[in-house]
N, C-alpha and C. Protein backbone atom coordinates (compact mmCIF):
# COMPACT_ATOMS: atom_id res chain seq x y z
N UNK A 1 15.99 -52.35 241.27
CA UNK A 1 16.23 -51.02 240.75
C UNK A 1 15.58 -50.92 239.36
N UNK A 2 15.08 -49.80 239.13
CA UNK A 2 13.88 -49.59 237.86
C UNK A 2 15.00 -49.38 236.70
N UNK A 3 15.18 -49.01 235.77
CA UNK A 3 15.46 -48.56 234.35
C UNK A 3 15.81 -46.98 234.76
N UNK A 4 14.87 -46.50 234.91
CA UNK A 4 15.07 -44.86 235.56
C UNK A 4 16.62 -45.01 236.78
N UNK A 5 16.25 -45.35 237.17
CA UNK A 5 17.55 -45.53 238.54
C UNK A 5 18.87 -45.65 237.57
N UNK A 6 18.56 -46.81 237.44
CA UNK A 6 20.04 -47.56 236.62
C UNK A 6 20.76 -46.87 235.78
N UNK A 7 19.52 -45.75 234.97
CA UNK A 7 20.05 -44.41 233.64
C UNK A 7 20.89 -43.79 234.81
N UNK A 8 19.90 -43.19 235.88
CA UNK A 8 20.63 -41.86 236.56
C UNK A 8 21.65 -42.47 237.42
N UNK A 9 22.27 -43.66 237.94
CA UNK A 9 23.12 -43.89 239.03
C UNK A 9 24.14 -44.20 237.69
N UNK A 10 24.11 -44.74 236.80
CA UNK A 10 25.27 -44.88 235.43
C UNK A 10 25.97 -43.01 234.87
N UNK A 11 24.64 -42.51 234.78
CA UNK A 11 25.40 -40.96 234.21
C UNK A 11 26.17 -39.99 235.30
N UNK A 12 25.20 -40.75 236.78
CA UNK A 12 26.29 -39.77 237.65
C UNK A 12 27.64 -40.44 238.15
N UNK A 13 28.13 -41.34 237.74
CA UNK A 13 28.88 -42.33 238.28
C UNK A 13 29.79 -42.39 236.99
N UNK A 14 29.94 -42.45 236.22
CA UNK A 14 30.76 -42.60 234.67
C UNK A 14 31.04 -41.18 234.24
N UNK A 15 30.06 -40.44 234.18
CA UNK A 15 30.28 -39.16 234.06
C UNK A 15 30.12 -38.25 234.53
N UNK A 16 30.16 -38.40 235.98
CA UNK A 16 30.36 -37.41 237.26
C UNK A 16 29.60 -36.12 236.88
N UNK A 17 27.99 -36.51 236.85
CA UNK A 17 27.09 -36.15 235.94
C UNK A 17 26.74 -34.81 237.81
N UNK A 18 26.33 -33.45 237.38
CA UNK A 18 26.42 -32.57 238.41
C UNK A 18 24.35 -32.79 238.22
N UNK A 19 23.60 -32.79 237.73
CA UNK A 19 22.19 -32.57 237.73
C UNK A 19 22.06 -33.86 236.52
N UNK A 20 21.13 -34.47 236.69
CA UNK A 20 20.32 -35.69 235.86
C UNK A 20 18.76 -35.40 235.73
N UNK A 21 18.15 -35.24 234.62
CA UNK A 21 16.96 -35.28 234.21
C UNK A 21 16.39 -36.31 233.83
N UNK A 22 15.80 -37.63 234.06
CA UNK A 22 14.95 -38.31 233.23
C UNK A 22 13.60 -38.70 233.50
N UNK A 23 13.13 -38.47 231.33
CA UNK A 23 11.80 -38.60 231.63
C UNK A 23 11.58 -40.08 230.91
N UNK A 24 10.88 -40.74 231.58
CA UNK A 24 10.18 -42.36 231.05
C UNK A 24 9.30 -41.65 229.93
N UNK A 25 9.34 -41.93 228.64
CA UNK A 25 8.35 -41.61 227.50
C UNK A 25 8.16 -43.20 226.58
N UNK A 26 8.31 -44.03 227.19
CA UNK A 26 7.86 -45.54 226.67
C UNK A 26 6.40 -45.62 226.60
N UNK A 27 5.56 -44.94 227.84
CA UNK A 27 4.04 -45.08 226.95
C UNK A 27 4.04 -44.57 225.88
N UNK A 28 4.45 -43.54 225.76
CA UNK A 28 4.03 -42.72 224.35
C UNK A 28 4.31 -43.52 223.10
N UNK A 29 5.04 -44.57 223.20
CA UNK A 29 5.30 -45.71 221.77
C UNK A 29 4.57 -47.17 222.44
N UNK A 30 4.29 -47.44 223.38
CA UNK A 30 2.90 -48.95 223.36
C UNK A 30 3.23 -49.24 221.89
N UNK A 31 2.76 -50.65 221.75
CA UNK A 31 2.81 -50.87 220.44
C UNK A 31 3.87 -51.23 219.04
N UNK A 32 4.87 -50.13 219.74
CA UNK A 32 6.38 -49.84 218.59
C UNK A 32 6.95 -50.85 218.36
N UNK A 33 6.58 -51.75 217.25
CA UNK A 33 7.23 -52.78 216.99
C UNK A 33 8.73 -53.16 217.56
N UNK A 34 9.76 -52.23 216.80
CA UNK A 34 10.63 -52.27 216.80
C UNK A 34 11.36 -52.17 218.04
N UNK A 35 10.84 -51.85 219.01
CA UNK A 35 11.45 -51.45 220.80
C UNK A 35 12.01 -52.86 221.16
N UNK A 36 12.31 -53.61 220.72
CA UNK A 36 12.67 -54.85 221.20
C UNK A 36 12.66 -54.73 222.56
N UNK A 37 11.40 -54.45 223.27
CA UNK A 37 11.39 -54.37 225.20
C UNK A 37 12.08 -53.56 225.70
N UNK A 38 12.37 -52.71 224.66
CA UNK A 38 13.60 -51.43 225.60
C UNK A 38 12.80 -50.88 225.68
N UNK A 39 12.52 -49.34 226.90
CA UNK A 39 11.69 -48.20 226.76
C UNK A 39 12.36 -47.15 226.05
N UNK A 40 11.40 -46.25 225.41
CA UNK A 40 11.95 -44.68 225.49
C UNK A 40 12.21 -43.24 226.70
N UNK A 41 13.41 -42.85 226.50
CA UNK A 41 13.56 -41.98 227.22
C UNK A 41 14.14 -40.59 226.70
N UNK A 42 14.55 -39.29 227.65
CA UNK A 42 14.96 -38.32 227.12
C UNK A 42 15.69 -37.88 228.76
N UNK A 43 16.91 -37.67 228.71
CA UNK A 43 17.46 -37.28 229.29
C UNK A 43 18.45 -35.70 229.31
N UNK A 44 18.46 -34.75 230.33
CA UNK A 44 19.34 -33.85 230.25
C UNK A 44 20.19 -34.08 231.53
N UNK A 45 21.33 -34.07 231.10
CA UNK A 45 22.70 -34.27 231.94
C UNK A 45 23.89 -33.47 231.88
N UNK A 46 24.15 -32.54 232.78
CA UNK A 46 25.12 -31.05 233.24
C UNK A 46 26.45 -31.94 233.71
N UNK A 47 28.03 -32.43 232.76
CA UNK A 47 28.81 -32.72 233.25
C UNK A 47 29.75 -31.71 233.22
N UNK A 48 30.44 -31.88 234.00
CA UNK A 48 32.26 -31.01 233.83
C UNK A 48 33.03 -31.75 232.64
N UNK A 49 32.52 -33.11 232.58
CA UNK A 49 32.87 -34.35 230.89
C UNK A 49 32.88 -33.58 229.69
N UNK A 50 31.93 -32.64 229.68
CA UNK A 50 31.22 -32.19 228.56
C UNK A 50 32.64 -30.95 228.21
N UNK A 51 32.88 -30.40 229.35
CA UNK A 51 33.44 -29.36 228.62
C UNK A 51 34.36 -29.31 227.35
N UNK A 52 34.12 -28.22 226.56
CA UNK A 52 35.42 -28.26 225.26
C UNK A 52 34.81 -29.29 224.20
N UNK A 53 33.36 -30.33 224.38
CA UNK A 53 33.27 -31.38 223.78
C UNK A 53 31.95 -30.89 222.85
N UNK A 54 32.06 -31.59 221.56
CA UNK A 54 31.04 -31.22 220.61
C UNK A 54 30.06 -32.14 220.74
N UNK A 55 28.78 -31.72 220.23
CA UNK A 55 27.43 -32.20 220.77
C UNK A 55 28.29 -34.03 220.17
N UNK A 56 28.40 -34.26 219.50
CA UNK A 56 28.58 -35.96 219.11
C UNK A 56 29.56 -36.28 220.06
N UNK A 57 30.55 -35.83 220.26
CA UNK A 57 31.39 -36.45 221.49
C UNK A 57 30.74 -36.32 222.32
N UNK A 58 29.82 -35.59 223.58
CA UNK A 58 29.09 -35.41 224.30
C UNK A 58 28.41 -37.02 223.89
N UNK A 59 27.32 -36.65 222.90
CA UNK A 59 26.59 -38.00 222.85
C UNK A 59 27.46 -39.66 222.72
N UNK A 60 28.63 -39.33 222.84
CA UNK A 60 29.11 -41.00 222.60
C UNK A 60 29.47 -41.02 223.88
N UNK A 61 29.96 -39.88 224.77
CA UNK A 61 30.05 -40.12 226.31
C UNK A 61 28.79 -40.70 227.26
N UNK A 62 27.94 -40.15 226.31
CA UNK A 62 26.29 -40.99 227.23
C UNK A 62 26.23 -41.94 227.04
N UNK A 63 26.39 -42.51 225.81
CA UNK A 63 26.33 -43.77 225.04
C UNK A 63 26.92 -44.62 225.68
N UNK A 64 27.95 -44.74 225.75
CA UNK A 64 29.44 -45.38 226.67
C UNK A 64 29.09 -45.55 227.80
N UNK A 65 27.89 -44.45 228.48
CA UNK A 65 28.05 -44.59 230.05
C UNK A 65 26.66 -45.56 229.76
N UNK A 66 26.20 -45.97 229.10
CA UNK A 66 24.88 -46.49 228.79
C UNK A 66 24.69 -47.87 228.08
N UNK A 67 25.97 -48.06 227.78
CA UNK A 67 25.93 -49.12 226.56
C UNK A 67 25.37 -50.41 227.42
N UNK A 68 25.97 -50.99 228.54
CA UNK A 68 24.89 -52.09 228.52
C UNK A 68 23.49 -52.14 228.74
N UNK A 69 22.81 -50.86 228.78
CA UNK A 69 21.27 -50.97 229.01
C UNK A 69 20.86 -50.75 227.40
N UNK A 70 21.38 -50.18 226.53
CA UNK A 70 21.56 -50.60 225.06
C UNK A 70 21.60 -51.36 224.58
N UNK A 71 22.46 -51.65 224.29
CA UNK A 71 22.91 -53.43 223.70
C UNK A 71 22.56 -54.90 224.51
N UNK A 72 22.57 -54.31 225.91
CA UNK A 72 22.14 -56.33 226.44
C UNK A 72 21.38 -56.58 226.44
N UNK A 73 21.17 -57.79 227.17
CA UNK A 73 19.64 -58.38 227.24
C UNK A 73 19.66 -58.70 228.58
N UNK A 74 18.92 -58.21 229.40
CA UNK A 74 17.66 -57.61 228.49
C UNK A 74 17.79 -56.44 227.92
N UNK A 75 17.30 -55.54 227.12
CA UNK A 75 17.57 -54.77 226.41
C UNK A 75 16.73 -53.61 227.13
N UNK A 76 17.26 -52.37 228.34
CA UNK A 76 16.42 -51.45 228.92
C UNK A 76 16.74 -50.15 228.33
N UNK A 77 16.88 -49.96 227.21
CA UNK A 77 17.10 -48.74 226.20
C UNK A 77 16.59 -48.87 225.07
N UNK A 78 15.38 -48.36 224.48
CA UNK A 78 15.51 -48.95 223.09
C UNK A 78 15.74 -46.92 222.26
N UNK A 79 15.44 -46.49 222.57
CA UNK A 79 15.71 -44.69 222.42
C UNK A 79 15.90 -43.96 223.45
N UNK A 80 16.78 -43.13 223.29
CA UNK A 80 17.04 -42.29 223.80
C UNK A 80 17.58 -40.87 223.47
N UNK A 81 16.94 -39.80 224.11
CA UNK A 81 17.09 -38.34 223.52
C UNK A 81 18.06 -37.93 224.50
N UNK A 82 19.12 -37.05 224.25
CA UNK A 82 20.14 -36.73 225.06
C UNK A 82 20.38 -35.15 224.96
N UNK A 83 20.14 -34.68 225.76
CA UNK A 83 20.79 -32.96 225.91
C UNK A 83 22.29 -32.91 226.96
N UNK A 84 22.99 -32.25 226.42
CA UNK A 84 23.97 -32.68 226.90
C UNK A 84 24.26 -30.86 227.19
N UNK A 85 24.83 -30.87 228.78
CA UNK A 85 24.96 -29.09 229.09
C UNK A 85 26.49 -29.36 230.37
N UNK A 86 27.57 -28.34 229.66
CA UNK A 86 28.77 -28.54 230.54
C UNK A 86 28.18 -27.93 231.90
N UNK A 87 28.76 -27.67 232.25
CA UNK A 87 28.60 -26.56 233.99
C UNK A 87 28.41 -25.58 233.83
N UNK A 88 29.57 -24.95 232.66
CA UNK A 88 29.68 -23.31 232.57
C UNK A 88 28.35 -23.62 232.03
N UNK A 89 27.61 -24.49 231.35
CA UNK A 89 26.13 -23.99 230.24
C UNK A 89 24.87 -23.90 230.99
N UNK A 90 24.96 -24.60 232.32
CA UNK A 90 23.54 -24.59 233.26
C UNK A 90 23.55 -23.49 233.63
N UNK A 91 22.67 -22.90 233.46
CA UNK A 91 22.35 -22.55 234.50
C UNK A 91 22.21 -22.41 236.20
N UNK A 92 23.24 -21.98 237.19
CA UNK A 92 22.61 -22.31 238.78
C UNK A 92 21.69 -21.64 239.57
């Protein structure tokens, strides 16, 4: 299972995520010292989690659903951009 998989089967599974967006943007940094082998990504994710929740609680709920591709090793996160949209906010 790729990095891509592992993001989207973690956000719909932890946070009973209704639509998952992700884009791989790790070429765009080649080079980036600092990536310690994680890639970059940007994700948008529509939960019912979200509702009532402010953009930073939102983002520590991704975080949480994410933390071991963050923090372990191997390390398959090194950035990540997060849009975070309840149900009532998508659009259907």
């Amino acid at each position: 299972m790729d990095t891509v998989d592992i993001i989207d089967k973690n956000l719909r599974d932890q946070l009973e995520a209704q639509h998952v967006e992700i884009i791989d943007e790790s070429h765009l940094h080649r080079g980036h010292k600092a990536a310690g082998g994680g890639g970059h990504y940007s994700v948008k994710i529509v939960s019912s989690k979200f509702e009532n929740l402010n953009v930073m609680e939102r983002v520590r709920l991704v975080h949480k659903a994410l933390d071991e591709e963050m923090t372990g090793t191997p390390k398959l996160i090194h950035a990540l951009q997060v849009k975070t949209f309840s149900s009532d906010e998508w659009p259907s």
